[in-house]
Protein backbone atom coordinates (compact mmCIF):
# COMPACT_ATOMS: atom_id res chain seq x y z
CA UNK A 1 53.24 -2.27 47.13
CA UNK A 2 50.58 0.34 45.92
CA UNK A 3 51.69 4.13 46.95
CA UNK A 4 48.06 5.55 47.50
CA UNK A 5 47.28 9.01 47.82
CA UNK A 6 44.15 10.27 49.40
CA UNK A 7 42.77 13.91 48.79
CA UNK A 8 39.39 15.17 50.64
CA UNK A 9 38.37 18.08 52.11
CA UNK A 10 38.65 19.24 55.11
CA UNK A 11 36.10 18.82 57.93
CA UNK A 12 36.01 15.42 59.05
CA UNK A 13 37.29 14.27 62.45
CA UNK A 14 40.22 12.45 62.53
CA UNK A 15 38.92 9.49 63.19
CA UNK A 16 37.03 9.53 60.37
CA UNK A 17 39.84 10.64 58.32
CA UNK A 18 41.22 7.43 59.34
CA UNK A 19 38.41 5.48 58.41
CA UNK A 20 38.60 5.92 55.07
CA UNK A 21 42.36 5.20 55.03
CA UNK A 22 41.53 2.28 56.55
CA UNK A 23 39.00 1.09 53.98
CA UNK A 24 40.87 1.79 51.15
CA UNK A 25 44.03 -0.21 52.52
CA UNK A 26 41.75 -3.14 53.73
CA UNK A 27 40.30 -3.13 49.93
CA UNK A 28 43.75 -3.68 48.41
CA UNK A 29 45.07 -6.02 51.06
CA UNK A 30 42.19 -8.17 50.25
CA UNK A 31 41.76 -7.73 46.41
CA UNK A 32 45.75 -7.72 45.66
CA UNK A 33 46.96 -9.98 48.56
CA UNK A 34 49.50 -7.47 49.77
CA UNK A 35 50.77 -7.87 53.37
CA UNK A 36 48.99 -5.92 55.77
CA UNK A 37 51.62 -3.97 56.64
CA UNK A 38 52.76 -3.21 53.11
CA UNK A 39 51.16 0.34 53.92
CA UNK A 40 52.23 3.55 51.79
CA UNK A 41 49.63 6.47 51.77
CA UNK A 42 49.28 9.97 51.79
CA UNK A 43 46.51 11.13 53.09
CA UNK A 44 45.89 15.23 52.43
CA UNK A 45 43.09 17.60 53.66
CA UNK A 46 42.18 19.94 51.55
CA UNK A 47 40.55 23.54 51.89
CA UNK A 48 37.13 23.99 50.59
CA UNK A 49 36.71 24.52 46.88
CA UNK A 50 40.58 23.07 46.35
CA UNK A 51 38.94 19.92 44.71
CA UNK A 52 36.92 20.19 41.72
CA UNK A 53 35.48 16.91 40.61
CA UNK A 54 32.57 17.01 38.66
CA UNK A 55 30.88 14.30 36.84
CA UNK A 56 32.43 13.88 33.70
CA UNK A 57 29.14 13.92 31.77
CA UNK A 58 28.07 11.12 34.03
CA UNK A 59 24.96 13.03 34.79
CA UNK A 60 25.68 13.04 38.68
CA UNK A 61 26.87 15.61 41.48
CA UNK A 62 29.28 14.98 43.65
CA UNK A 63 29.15 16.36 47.60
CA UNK A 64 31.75 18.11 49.01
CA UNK A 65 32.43 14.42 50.63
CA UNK A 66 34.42 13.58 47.39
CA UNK A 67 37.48 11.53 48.31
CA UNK A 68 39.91 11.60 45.36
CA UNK A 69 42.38 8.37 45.43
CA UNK A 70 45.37 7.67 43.03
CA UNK A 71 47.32 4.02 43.10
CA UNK A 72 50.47 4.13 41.81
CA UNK A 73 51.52 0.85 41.63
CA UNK A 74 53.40 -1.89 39.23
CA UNK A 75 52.31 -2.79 36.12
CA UNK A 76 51.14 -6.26 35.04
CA UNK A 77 47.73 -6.78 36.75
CA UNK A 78 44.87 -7.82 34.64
CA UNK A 79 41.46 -5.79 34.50
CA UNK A 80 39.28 -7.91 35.88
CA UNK A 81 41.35 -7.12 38.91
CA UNK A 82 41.61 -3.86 38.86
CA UNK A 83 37.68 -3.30 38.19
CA UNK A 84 37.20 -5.29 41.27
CA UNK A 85 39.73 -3.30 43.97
CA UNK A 86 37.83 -0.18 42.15
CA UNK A 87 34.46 -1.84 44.00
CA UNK A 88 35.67 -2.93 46.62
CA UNK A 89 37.16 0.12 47.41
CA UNK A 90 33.69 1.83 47.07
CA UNK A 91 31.59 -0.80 48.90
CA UNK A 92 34.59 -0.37 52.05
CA UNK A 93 34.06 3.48 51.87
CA UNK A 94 30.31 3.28 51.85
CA UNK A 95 30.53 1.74 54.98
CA UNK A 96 32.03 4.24 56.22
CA UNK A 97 30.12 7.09 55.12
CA UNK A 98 30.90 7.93 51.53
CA UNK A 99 28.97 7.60 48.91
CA UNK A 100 28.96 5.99 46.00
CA UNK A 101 29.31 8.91 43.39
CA UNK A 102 31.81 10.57 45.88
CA UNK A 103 34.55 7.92 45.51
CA UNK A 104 37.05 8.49 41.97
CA UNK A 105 39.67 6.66 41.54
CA UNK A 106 42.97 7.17 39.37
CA UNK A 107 45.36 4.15 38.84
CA UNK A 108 49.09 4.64 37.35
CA UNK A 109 51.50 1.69 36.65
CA UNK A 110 55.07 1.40 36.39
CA UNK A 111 57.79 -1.11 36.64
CA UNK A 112 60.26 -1.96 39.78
CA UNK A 113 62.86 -0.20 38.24
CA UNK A 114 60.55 3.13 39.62
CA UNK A 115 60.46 2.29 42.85
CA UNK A 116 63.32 3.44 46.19
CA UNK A 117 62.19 2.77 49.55
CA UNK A 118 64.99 4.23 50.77
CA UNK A 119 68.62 4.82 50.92
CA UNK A 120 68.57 5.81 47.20
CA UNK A 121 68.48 2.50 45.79
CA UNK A 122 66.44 0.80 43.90
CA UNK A 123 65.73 -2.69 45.92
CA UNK A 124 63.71 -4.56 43.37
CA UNK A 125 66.57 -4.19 40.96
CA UNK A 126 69.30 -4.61 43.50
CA UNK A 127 67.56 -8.04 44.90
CA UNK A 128 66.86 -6.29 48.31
CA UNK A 129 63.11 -6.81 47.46
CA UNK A 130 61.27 -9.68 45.50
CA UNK A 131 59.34 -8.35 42.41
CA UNK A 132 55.86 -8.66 43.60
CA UNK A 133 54.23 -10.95 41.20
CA UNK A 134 50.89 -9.69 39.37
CA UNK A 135 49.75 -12.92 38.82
CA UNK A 136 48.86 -13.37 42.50
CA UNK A 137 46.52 -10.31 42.16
């Protein structure tokens, strides 16, 4: 159960907007195996000039099409799987319009003990919720 967060600019019509929610919820329901509707983003327009990413010494430019994406999600999955949701994530958005040096990507882990979906309890440590197992990713 990634919690994504999704920062552009604004500018783009909403179904566009969409679009790239869309793609980068299709990549990790296929690359983690997460049920489709095991859906948690935020998805946040931003004025011109409110997102600075440049190309840490990368020796590209990035448009004002940059679409800035953290996944917080639980620890315990292995690189090689991480590395590819990271391109799958850029293939999906390059189909829909963003480029390749436009797309960055910041992943945070934690544990199910960091985790309420409500109510003010913790359900992965109460039982409410399985774990979700890493090794399935």
């Amino acid at each position: 159960m990634p919690l994504v967060r999704i920062e552009l600019q604004e500018g783009r019509a909403p179904a566009a907007v969409r679009a790239i929610a869309d793609a980068v919820h299709g990549a990790i329901v296929s690359e983690y195996c997460i049920p489709v509707r095991d859906r948690f983003q935020i998805v946040t327009e931003r004025p011109a000039g409110a997102i600075i990413a440049e190309d840490a010494g990368l020796g590209f430019e990035r448009s004002d099409g940059v679409v800035v994406i953290q996944i917080f999600t639980q620890r315990g999955r292995e690189v090689a799987a991480k590395q590819s949701l990271f391109a799958e994530i850029a293939r999906r958005l390059g189909e829909v319009g963003v480029a390749g040096e436009d797309v960055f990507i910041g992943y945070v882990e934690n544990g199910p003990e960091d985790w309420s979906f409500g109510f003010g309890r913790s359900q992965y440590l109460t039982g409410e919720l399985a774990v979700p197992s890493a090794a399935v990713a």
